[in-house]
PDB file of N, CA and C in Angstrom:
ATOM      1  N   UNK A   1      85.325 107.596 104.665  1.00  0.00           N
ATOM      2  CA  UNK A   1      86.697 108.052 104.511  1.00  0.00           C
ATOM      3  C   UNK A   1      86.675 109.508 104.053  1.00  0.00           C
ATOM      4  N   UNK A   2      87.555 110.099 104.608  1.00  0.00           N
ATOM      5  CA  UNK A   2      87.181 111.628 104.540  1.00  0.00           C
ATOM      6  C   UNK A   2      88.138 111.790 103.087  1.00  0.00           C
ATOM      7  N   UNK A   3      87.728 112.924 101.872  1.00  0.00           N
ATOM      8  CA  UNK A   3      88.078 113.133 100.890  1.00  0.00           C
ATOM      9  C   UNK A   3      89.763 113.336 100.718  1.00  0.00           C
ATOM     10  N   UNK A   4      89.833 114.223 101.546  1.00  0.00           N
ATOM     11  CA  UNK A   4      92.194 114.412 102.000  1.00  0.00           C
ATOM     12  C   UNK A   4      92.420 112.956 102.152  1.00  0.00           C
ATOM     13  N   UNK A   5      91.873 111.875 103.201  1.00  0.00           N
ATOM     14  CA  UNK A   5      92.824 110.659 103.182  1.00  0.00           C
ATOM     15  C   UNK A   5      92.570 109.751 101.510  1.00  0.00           C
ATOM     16  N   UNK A   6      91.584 110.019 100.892  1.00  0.00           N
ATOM     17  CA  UNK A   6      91.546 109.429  99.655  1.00  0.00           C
ATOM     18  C   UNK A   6      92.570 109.809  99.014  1.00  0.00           C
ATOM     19  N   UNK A   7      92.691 111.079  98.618  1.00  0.00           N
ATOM     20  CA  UNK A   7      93.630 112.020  97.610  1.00  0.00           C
ATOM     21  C   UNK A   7      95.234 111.372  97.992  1.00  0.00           C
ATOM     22  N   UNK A   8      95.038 111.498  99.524  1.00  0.00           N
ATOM     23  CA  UNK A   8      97.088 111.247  99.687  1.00  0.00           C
ATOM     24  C   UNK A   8      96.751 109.534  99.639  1.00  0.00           C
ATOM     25  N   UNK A   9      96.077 108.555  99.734  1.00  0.00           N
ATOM     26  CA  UNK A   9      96.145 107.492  99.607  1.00  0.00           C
ATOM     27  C   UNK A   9      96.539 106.989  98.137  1.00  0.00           C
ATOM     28  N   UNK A  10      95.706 108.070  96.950  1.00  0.00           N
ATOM     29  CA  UNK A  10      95.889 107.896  95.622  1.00  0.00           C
ATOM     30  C   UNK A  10      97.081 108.211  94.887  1.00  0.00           C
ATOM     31  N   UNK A  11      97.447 109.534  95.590  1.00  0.00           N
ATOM     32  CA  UNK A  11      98.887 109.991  95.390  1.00  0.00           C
ATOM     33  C   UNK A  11      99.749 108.979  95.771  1.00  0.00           C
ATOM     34  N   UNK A  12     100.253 108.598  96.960  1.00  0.00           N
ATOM     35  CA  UNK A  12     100.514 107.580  97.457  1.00  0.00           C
ATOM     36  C   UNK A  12     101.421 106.320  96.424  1.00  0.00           C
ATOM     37  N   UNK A  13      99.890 105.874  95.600  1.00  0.00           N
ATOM     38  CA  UNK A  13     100.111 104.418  94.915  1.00  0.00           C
ATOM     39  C   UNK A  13     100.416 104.878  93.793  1.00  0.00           C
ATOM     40  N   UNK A  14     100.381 106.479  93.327  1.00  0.00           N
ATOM     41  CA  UNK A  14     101.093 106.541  91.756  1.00  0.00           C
ATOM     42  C   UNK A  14     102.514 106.844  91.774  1.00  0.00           C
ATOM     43  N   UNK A  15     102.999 107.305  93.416  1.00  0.00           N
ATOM     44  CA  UNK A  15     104.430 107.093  93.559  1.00  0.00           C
ATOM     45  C   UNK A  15     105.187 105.918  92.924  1.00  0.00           C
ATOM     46  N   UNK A  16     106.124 105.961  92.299  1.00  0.00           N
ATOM     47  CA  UNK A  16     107.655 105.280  92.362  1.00  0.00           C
ATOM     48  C   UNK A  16     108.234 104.709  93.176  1.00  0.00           C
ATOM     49  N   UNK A  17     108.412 103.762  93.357  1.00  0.00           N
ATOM     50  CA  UNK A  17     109.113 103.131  94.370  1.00  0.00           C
ATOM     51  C   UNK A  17     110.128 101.747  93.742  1.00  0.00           C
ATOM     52  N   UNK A  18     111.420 101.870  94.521  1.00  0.00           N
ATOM     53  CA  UNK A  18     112.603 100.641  94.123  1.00  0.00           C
ATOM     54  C   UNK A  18     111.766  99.229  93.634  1.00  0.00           C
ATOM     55  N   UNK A  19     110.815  99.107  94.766  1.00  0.00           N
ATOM     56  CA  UNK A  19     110.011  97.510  94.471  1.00  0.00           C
ATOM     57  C   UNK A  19     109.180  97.593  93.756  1.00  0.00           C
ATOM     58  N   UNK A  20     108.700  98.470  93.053  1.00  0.00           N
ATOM     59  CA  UNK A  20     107.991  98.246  91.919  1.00  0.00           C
ATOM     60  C   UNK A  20     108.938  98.289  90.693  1.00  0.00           C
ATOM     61  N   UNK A  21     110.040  98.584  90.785  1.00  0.00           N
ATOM     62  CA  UNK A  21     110.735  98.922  89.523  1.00  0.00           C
ATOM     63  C   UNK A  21     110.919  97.111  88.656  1.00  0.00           C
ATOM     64  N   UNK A  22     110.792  96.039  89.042  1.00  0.00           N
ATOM     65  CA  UNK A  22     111.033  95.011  89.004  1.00  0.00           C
ATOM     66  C   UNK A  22     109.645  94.630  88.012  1.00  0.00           C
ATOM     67  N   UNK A  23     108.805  94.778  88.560  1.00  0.00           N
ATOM     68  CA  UNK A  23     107.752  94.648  87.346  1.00  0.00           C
ATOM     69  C   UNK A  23     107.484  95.897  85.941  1.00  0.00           C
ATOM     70  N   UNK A  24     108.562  96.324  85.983  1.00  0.00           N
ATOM     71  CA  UNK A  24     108.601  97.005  84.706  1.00  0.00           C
ATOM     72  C   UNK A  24     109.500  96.984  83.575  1.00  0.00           C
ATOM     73  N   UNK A  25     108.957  96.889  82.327  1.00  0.00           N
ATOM     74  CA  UNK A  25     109.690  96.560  80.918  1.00  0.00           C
ATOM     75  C   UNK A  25     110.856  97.262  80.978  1.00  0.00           C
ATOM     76  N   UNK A  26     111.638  96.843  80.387  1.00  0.00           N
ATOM     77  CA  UNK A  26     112.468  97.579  79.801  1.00  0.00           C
ATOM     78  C   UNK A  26     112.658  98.838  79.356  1.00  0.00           C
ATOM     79  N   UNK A  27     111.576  99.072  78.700  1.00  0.00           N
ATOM     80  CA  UNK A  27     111.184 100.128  78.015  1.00  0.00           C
ATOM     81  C   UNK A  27     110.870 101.569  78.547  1.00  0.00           C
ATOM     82  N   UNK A  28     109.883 100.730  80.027  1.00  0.00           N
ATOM     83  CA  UNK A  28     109.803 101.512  80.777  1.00  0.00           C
ATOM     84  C   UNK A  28     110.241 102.189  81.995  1.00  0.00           C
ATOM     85  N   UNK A  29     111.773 100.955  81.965  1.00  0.00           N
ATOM     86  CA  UNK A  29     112.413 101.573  82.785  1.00  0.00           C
ATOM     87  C   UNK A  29     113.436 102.663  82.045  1.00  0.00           C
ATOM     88  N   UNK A  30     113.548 102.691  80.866  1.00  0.00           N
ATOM     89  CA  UNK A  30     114.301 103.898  80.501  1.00  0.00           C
ATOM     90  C   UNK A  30     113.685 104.901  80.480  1.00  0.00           C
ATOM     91  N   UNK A  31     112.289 104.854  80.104  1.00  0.00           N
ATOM     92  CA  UNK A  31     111.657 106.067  80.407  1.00  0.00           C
ATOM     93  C   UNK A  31     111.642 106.809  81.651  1.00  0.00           C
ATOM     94  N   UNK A  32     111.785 105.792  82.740  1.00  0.00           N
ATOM     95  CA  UNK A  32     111.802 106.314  84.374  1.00  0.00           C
ATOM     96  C   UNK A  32     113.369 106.904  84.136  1.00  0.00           C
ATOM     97  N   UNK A  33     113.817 106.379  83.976  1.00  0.00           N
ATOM     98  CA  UNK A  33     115.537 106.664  83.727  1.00  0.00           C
ATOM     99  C   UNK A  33     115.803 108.218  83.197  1.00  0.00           C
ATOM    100  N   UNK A  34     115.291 108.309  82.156  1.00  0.00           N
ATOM    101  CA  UNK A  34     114.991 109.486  81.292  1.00  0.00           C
ATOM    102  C   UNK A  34     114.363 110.718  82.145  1.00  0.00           C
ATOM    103  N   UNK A  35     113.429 110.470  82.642  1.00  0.00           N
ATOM    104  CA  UNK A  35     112.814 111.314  83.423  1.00  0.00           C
ATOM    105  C   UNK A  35     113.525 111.607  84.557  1.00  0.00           C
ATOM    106  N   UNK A  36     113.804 110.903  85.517  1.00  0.00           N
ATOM    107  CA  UNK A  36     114.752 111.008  86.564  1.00  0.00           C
ATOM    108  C   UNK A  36     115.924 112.202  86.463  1.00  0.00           C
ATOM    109  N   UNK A  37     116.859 111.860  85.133  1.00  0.00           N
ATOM    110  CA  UNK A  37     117.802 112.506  84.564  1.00  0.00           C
ATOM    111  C   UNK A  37     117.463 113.660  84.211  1.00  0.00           C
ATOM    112  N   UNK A  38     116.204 113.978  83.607  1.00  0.00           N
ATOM    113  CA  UNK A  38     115.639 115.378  83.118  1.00  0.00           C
ATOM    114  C   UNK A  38     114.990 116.185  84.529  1.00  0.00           C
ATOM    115  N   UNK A  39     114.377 115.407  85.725  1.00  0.00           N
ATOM    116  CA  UNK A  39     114.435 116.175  87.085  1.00  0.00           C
ATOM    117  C   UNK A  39     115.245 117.055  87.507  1.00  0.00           C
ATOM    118  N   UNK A  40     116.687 115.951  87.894  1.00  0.00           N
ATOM    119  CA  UNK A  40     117.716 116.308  88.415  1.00  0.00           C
ATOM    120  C   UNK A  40     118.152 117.070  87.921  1.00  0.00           C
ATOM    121  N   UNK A  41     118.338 117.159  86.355  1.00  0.00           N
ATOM    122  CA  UNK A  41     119.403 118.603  85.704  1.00  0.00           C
ATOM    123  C   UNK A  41     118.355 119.730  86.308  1.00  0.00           C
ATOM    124  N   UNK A  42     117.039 119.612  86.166  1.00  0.00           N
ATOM    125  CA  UNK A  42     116.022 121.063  86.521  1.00  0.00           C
ATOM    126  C   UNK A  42     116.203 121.384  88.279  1.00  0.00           C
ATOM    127  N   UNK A  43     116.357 120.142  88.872  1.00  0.00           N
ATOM    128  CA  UNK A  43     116.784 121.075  90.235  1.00  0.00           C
ATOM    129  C   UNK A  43     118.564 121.323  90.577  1.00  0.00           C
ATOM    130  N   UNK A  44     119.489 120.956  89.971  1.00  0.00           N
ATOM    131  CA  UNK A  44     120.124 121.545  89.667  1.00  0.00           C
ATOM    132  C   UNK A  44     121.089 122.472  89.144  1.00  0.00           C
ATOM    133  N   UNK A  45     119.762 123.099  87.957  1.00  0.00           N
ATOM    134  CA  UNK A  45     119.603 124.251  87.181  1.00  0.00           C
ATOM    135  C   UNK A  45     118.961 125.360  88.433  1.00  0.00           C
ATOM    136  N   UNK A  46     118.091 124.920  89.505  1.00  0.00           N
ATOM    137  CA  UNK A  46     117.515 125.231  90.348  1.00  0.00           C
ATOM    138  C   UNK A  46     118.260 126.029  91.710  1.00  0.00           C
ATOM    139  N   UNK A  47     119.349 125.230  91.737  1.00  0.00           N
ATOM    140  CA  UNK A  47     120.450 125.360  92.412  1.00  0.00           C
ATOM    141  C   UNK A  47     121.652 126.316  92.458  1.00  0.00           C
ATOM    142  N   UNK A  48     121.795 126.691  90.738  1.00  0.00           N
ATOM    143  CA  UNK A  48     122.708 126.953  90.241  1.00  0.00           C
ATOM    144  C   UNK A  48     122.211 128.685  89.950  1.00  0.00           C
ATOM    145  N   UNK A  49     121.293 128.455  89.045  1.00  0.00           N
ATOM    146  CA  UNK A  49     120.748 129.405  88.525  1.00  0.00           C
ATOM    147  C   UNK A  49     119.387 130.242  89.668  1.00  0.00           C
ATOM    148  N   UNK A  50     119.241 129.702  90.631  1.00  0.00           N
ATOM    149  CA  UNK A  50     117.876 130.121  90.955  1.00  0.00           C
ATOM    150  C   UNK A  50     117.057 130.441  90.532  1.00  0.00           C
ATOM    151  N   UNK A  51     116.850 129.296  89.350  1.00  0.00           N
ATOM    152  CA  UNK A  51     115.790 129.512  88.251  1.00  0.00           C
ATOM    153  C   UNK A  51     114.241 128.529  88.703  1.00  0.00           C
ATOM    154  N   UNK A  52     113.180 128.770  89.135  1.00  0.00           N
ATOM    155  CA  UNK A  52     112.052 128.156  89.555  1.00  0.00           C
ATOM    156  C   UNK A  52     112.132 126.478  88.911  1.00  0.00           C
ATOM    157  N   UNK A  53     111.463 125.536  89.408  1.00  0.00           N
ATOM    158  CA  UNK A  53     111.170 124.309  88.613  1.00  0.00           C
ATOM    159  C   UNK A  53     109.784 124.195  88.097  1.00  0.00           C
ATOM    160  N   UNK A  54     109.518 123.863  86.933  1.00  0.00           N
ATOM    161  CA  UNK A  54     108.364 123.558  86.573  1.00  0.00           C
ATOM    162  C   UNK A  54     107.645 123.116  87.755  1.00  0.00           C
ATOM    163  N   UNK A  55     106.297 123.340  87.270  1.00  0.00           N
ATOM    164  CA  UNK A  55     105.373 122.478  88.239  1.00  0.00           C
ATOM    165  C   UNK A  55     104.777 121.352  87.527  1.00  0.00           C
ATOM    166  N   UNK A  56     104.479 120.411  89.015  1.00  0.00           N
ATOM    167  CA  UNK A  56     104.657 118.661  88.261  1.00  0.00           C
ATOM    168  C   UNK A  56     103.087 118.728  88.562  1.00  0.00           C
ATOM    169  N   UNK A  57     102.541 118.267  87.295  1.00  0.00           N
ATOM    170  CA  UNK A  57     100.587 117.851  87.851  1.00  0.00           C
ATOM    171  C   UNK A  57     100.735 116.518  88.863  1.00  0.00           C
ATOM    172  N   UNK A  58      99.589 116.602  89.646  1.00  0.00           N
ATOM    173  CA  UNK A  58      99.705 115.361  90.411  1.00  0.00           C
ATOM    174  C   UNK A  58      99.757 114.003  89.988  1.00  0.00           C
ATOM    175  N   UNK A  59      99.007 113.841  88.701  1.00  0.00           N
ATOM    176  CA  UNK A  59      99.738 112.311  87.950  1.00  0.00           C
ATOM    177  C   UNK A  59     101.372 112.374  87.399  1.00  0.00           C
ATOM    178  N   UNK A  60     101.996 113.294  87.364  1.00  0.00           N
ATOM    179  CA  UNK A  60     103.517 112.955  86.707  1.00  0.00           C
ATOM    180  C   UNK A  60     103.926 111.611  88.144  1.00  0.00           C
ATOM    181  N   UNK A  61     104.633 110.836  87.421  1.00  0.00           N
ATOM    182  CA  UNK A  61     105.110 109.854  88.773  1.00  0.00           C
ATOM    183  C   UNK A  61     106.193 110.496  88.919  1.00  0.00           C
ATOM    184  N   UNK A  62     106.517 111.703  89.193  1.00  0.00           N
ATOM    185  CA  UNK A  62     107.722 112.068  89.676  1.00  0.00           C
ATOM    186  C   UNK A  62     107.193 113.211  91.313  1.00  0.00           C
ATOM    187  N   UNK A  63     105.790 113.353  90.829  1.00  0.00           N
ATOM    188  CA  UNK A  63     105.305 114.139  91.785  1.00  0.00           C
ATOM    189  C   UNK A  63     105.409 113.997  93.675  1.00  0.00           C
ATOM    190  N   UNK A  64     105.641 115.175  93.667  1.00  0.00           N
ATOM    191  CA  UNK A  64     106.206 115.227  95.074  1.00  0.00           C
ATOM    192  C   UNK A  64     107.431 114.697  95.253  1.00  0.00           C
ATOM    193  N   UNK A  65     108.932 114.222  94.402  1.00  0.00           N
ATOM    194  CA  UNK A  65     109.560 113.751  94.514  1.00  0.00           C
ATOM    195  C   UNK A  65     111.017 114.971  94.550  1.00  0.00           C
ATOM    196  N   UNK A  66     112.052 114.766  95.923  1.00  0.00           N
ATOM    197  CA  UNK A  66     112.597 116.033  95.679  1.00  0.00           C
ATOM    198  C   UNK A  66     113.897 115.202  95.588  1.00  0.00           C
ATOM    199  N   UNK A  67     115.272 116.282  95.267  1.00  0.00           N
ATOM    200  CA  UNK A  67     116.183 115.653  94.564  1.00  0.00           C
ATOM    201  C   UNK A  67     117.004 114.332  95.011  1.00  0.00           C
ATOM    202  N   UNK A  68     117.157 114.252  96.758  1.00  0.00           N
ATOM    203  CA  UNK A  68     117.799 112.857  97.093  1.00  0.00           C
ATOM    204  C   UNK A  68     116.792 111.887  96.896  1.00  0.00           C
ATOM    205  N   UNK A  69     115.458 111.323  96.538  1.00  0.00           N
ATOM    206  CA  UNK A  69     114.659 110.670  96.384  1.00  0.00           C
ATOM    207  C   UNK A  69     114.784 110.058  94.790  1.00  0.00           C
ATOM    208  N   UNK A  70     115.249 111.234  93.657  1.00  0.00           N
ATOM    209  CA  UNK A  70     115.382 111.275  92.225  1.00  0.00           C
ATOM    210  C   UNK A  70     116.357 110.298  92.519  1.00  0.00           C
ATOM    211  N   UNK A  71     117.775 111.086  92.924  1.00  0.00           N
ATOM    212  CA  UNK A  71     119.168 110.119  93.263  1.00  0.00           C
ATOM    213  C   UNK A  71     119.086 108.768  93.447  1.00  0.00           C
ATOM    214  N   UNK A  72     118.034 108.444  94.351  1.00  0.00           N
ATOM    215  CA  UNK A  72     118.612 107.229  94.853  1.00  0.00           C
ATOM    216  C   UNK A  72     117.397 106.091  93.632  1.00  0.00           C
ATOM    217  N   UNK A  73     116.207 106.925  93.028  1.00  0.00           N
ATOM    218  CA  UNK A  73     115.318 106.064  92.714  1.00  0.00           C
ATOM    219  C   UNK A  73     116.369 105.558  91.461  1.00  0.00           C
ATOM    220  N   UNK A  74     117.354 107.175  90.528  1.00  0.00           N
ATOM    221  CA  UNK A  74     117.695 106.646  89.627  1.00  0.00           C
ATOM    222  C   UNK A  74     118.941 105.698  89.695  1.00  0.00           C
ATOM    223  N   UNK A  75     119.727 105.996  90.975  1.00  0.00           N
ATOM    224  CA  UNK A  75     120.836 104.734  91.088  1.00  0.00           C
ATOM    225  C   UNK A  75     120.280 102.876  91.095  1.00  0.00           C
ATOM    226  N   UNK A  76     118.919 103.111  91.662  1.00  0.00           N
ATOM    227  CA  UNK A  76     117.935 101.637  91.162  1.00  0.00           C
ATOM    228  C   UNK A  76     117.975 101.402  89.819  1.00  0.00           C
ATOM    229  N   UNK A  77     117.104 102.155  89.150  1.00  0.00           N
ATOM    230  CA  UNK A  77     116.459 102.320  88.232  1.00  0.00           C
ATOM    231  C   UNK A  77     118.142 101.499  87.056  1.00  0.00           C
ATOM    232  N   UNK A  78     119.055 102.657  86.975  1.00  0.00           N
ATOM    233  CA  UNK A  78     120.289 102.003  86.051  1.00  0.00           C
ATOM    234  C   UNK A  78     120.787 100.615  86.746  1.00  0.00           C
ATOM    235  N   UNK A  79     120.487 100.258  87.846  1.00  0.00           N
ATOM    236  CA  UNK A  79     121.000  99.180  88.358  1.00  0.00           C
ATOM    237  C   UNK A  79     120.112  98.065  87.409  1.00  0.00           C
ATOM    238  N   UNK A  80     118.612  98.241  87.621  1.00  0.00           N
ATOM    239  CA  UNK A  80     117.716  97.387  87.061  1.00  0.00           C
ATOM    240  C   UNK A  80     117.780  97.312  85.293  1.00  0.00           C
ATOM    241  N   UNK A  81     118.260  98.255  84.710  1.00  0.00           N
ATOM    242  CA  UNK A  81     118.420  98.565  83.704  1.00  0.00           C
ATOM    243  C   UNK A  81     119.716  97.612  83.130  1.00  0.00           C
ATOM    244  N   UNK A  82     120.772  97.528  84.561  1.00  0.00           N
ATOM    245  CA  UNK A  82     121.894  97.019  83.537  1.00  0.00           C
ATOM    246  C   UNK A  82     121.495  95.029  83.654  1.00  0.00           C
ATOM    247  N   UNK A  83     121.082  94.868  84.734  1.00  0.00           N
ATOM    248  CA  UNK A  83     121.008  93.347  85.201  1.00  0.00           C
ATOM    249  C   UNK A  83     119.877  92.673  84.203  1.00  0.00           C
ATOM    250  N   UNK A  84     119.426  93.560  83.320  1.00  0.00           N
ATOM    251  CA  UNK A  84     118.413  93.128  82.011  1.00  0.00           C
ATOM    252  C   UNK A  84     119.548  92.984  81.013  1.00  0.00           C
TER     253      UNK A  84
END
């Protein structure tokens, strides 16, 4: 397996995704929650201000994630949050 398909395979599985949100605490879904919310204000500080966004290391699970992706993970995310 050539070293690039490892890397995006690994990237890949530390993504976020709706169906995993179900096996996660409580706890940790506010933290996703939290984070989500602190994205979105930075790309729409991004927007506003044309002020750069931090850069995300490749373990943040937010990585590679751009703002309609934030949107829709966090409209899950409070959904899963309230049905607890």
């Amino acid at each position: 397996m050539d070293k690039k398909e490892l890397d995006l395979g690994t990237t890949e599985k530390k993504r976020l995704s709706v169906a995993g949100l179900g096996e996660k605490t409580p706890k940790q879904l506010r933290t996703i929650r939290n984070n989500l919310n602190n994205r979105i204000s930075s790309f729409e500080q991004e927007l506003k201000v044309g002020k750069s966004l931090p850069a995300l290391s490749a373990s943040h699970m937010l990585y590679n994630f751009d703002l309609k992706e934030c949107r829709a993970l966090l409209e899950a995310t409070k959904k899963m949050i309230k049905n607890l």
